[in-house]
Protein backbone atom coordinates (compact mmCIF):
# COMPACT_ATOMS: atom_id res chain seq x y z
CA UNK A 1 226.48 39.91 94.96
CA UNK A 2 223.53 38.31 96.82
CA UNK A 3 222.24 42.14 97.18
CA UNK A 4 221.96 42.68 93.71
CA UNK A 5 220.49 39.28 92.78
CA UNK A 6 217.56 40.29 94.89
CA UNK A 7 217.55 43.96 93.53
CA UNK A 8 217.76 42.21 90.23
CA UNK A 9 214.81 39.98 90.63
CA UNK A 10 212.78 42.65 92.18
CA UNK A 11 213.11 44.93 89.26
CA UNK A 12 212.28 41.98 86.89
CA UNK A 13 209.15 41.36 88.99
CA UNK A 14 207.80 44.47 88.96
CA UNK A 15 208.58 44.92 85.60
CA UNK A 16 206.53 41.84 85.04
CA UNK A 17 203.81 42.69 87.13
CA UNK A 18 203.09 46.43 85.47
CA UNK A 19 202.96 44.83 81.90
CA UNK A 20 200.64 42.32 82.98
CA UNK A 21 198.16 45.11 84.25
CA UNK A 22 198.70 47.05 81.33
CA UNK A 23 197.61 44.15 79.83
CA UNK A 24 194.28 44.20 81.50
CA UNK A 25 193.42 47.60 80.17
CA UNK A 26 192.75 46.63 77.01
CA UNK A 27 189.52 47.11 74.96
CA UNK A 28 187.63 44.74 74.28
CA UNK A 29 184.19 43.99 71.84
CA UNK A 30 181.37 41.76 72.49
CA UNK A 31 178.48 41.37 69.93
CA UNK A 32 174.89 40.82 71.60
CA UNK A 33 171.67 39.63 69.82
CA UNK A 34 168.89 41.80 70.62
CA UNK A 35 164.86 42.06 69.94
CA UNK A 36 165.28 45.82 68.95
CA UNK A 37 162.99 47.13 65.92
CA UNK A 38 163.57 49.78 65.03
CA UNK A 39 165.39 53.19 64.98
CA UNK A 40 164.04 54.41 68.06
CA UNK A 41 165.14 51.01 69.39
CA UNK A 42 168.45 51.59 68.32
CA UNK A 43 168.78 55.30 70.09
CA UNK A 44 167.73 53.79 73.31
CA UNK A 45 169.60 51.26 73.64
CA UNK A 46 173.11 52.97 72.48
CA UNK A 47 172.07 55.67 75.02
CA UNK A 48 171.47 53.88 77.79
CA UNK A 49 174.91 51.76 77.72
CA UNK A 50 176.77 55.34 76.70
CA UNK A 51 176.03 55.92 80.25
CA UNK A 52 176.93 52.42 81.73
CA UNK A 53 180.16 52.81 83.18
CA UNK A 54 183.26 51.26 81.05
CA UNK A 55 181.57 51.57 77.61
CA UNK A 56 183.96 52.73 75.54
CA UNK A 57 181.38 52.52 72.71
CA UNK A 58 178.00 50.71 71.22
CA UNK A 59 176.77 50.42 67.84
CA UNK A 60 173.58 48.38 66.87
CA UNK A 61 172.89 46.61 63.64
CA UNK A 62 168.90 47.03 63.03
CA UNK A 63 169.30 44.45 60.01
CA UNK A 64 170.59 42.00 61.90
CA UNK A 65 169.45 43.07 65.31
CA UNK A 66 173.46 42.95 66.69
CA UNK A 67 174.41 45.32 68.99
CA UNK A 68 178.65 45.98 69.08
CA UNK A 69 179.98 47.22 72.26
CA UNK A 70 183.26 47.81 72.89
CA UNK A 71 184.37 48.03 76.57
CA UNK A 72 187.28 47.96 79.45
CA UNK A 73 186.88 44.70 80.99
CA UNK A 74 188.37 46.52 84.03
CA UNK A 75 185.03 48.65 84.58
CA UNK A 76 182.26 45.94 83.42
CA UNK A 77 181.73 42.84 82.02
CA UNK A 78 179.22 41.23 79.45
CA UNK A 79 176.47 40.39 82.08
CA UNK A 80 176.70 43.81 83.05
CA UNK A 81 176.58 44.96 79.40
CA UNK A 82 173.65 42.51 78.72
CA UNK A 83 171.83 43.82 82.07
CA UNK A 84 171.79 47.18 80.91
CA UNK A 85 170.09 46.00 77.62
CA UNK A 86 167.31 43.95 79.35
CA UNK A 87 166.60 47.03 81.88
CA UNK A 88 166.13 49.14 78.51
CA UNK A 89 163.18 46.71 77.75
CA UNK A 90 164.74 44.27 75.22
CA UNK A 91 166.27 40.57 75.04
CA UNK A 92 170.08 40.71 75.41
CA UNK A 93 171.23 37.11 73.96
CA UNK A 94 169.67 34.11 76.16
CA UNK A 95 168.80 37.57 78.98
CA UNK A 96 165.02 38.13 78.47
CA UNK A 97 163.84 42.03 78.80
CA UNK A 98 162.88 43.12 82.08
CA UNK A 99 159.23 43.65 82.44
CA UNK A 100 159.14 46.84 83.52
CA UNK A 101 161.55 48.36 81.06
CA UNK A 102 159.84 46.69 78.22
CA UNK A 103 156.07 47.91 79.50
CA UNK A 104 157.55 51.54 79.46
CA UNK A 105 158.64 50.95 75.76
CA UNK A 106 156.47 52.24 72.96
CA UNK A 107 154.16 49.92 71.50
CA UNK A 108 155.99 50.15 67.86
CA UNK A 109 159.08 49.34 69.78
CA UNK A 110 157.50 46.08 71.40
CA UNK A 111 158.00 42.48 69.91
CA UNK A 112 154.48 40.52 69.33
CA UNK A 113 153.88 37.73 71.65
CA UNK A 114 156.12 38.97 74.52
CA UNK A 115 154.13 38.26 78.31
C-alpha cells in the first residue's frame, strides 16, 4: 500500500510540475513608448527585434509612437526587449537611445534636442 502511495504522489508531482512549465511557455505582450518618427523608424526598429531572440512578433504605432511586442518570457525579457530598441538609436520607455546607434540614424529619423 505504502508503495503505491509514493508511486501515487510521484505521478501527481510530476504531473504538477510539467503543467507548471507549460505554463511558462506562454506568450506574452509588452507595449513600449518610443521616440520613433517615422516610417523608416518603424522598419528599423521591427527589424532589429525580428532578430532578437524570443520575439515572437513587433508592431509599432507611428501615431502614438507604441511599439507591441509579443514574446516568450522563456527566451527574453522586457529589458532585453527595451535594450534592443535603445541600440537601434531610439528611447525605449524611461531607456534613453544609445549614442552610437542614434548618431548612425538618419537625420530625418533623429528627435530635435537629443545630446
Amino acid at each position: 500500500m505504502k508503495k503505491h502511495l509514493i508511486g501515487l504522489v510521484t505521478i501527481l508531482f510530476l504531473a504538477l510540475n510539467v503543467t507548471a512549465k507549460a505554463g511558462d511557455d506562454k506568450e506574452k505582450e509588452v507595449k513600449i513608448k518610443t521616440s520613433a518618427i517615422c516610417e523608416m523608424c518603424k522598419e528599423r526598429i521591427e527589424r532589429n527585434l525580428a532578430f532578437e531572440k524570443g520575439i515572437k512578433e513587433s508592431n509599432l504605432d507611428l501615431k502614438d509612437k507604441v511599439v507591441t511586442v509579443k514574446y516568450n518570457p522563456k527566451k527574453t525579457d522586457v529589458n532585453k526587449i527595451k535594450a534592443n530598441i535603445s541600440k537601434t538609436g531610439y528611447d525605449a520607455d524611461e531607456v534613453t537611445a544609445d549614442q552610437k546607434g542614434y548618431d548612425k540614424l538618419p537625420s530625418c529619423c533623429k528627435k530635435s534636442g537629443h545630446k
